[in-house]
Protein backbone atom coordinates (compact mmCIF):
# COMPACT_ATOMS: atom_id res chain seq x y z
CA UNK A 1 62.43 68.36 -103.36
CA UNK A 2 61.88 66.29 -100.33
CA UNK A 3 59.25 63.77 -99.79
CA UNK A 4 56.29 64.87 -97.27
CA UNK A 5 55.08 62.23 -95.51
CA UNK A 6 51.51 61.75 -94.53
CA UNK A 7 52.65 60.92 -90.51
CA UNK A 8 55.51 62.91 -89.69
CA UNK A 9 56.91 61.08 -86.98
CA UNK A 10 57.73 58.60 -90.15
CA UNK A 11 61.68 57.92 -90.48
CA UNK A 12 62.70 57.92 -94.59
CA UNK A 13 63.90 54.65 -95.69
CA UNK A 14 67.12 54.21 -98.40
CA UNK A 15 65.65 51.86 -100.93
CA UNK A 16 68.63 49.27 -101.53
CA UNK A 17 68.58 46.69 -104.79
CA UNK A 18 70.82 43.41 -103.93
CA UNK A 19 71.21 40.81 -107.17
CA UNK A 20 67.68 39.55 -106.57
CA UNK A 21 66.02 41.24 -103.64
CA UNK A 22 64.87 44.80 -103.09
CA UNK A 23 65.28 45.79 -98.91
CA UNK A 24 64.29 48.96 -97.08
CA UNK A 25 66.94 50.32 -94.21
CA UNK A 26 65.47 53.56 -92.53
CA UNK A 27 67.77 55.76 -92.83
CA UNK A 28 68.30 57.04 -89.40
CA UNK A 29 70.41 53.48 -89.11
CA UNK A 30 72.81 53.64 -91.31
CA UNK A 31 76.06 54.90 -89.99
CA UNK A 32 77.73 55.41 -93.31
CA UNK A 33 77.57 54.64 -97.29
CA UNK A 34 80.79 54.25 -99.19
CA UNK A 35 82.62 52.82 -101.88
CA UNK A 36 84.21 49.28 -101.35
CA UNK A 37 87.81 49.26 -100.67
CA UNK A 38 90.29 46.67 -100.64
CA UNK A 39 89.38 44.37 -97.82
CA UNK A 40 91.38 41.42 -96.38
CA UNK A 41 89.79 37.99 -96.71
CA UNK A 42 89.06 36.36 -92.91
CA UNK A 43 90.63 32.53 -93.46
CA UNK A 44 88.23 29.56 -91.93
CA UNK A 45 84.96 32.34 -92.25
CA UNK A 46 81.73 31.57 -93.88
CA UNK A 47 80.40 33.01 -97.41
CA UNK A 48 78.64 35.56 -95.74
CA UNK A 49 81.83 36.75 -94.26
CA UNK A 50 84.00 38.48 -97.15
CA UNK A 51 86.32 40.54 -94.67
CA UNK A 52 87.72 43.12 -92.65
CA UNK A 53 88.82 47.14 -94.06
CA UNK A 54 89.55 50.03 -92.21
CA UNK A 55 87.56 52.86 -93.39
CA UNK A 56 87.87 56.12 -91.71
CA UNK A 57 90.23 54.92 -88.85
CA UNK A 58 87.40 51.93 -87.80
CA UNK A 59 87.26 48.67 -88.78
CA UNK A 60 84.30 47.20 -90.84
CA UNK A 61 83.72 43.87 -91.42
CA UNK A 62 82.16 43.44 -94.61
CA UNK A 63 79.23 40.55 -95.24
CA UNK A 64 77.19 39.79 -97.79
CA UNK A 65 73.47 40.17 -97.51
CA UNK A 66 72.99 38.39 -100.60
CA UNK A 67 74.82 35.21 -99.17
CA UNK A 68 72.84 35.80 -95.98
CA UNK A 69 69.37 36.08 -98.06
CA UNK A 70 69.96 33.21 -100.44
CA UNK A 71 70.47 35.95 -103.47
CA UNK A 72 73.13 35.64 -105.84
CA UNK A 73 76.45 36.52 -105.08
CA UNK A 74 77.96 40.41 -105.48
CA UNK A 75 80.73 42.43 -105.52
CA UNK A 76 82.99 39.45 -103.69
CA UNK A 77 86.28 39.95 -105.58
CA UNK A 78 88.79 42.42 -103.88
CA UNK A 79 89.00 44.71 -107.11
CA UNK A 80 84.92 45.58 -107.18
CA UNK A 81 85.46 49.11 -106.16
CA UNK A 82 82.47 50.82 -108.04
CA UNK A 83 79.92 48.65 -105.70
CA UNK A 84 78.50 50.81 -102.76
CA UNK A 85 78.48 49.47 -98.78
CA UNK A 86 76.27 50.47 -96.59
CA UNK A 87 77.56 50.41 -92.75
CA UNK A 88 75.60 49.91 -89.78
CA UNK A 89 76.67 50.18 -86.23
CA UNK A 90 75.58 47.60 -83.68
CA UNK A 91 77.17 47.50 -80.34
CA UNK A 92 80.08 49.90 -81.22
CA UNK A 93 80.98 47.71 -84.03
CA UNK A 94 80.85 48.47 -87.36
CA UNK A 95 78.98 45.43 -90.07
CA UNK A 96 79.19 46.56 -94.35
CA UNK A 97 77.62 45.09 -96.74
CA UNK A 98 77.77 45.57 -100.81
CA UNK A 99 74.74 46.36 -102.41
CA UNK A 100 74.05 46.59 -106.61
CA UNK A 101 72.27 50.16 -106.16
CA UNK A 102 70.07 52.48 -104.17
CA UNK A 103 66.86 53.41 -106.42
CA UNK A 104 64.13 54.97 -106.46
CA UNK A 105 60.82 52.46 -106.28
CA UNK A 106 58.52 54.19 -108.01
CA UNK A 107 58.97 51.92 -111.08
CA UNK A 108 56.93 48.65 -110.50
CA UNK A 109 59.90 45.74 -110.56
CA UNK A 110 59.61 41.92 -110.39
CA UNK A 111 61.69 41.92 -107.31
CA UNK A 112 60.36 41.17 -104.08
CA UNK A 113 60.92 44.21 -101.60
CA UNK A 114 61.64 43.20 -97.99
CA UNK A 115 61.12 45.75 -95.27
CA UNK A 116 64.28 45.54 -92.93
CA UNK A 117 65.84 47.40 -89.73
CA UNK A 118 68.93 47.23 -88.59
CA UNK A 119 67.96 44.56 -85.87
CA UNK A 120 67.05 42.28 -88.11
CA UNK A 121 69.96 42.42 -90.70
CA UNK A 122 72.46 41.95 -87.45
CA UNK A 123 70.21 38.97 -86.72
CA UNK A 124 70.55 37.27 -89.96
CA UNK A 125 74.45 38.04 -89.82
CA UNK A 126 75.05 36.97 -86.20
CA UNK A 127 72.64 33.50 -86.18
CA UNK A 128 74.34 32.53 -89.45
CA UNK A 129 77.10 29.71 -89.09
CA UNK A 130 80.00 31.88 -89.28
CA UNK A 131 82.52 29.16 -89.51
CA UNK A 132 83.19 26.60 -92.97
């Protein structure tokens, strides 16, 4: 059954769990959710950088919001294939990132939730130092 919210000019929001951070991503800006594939390491690229895949003829570059938050470290080996990615686009350009699960918040948790947009995730990504 779907949710009915109270103003309904109100975008949903996927509720995303990273190692030790809950975020909120309205929906409406997420281009895509898949499983992670094989990627190819980017040589001479920060932590936050993990790599590049094609998925569905485009090419992602995968980051970690966890490295980019201060979290702990997920799904960074090349054979973690039951992690999900979300995708956003940002000027025509496709940006993944692994996440541990998409829940449902009801449950009262010890994690700290941070409300997020797409804006502000590309912000984090793109002022990071990108080189080692």
């Amino acid at each position: 059954m779907a949710k009915k919210f109270a103003n309904h000019n109100q975008t949903p929001s996927l509720h995303i769990r990273l190692e030790s951070t809950k975020i909120t991503l309205p929906t409406d800006q997420i281009y895509d959710i898949f499983r992670l594939p094989q990627f190819t390491p980017v040589p001479f690229t920060s932590d936050s950088i993990l790599g590049v895949c094609n998925h569905r003829g485009r090419i992602n570059t995968i980051f970690s919001l966890d490295n980019l938050l201060r979290s702990e470290k997920i799904c960074h080996s090349k054979s973690a294939r039951n992690c999900l990615c979300l995708c956003l686009e940002y000027n025509e350009a496709l940006y993944a990132f692994p996440v541990k699960s998409v829940d449902d918040f009801s449950e009262e948790s010890e994690l700290e939730t941070l409300s997020m947009n797409k804006d502000k995730v590309m912000e984090l990504l793109l002022n990071s130092p990108l080189n080692v």
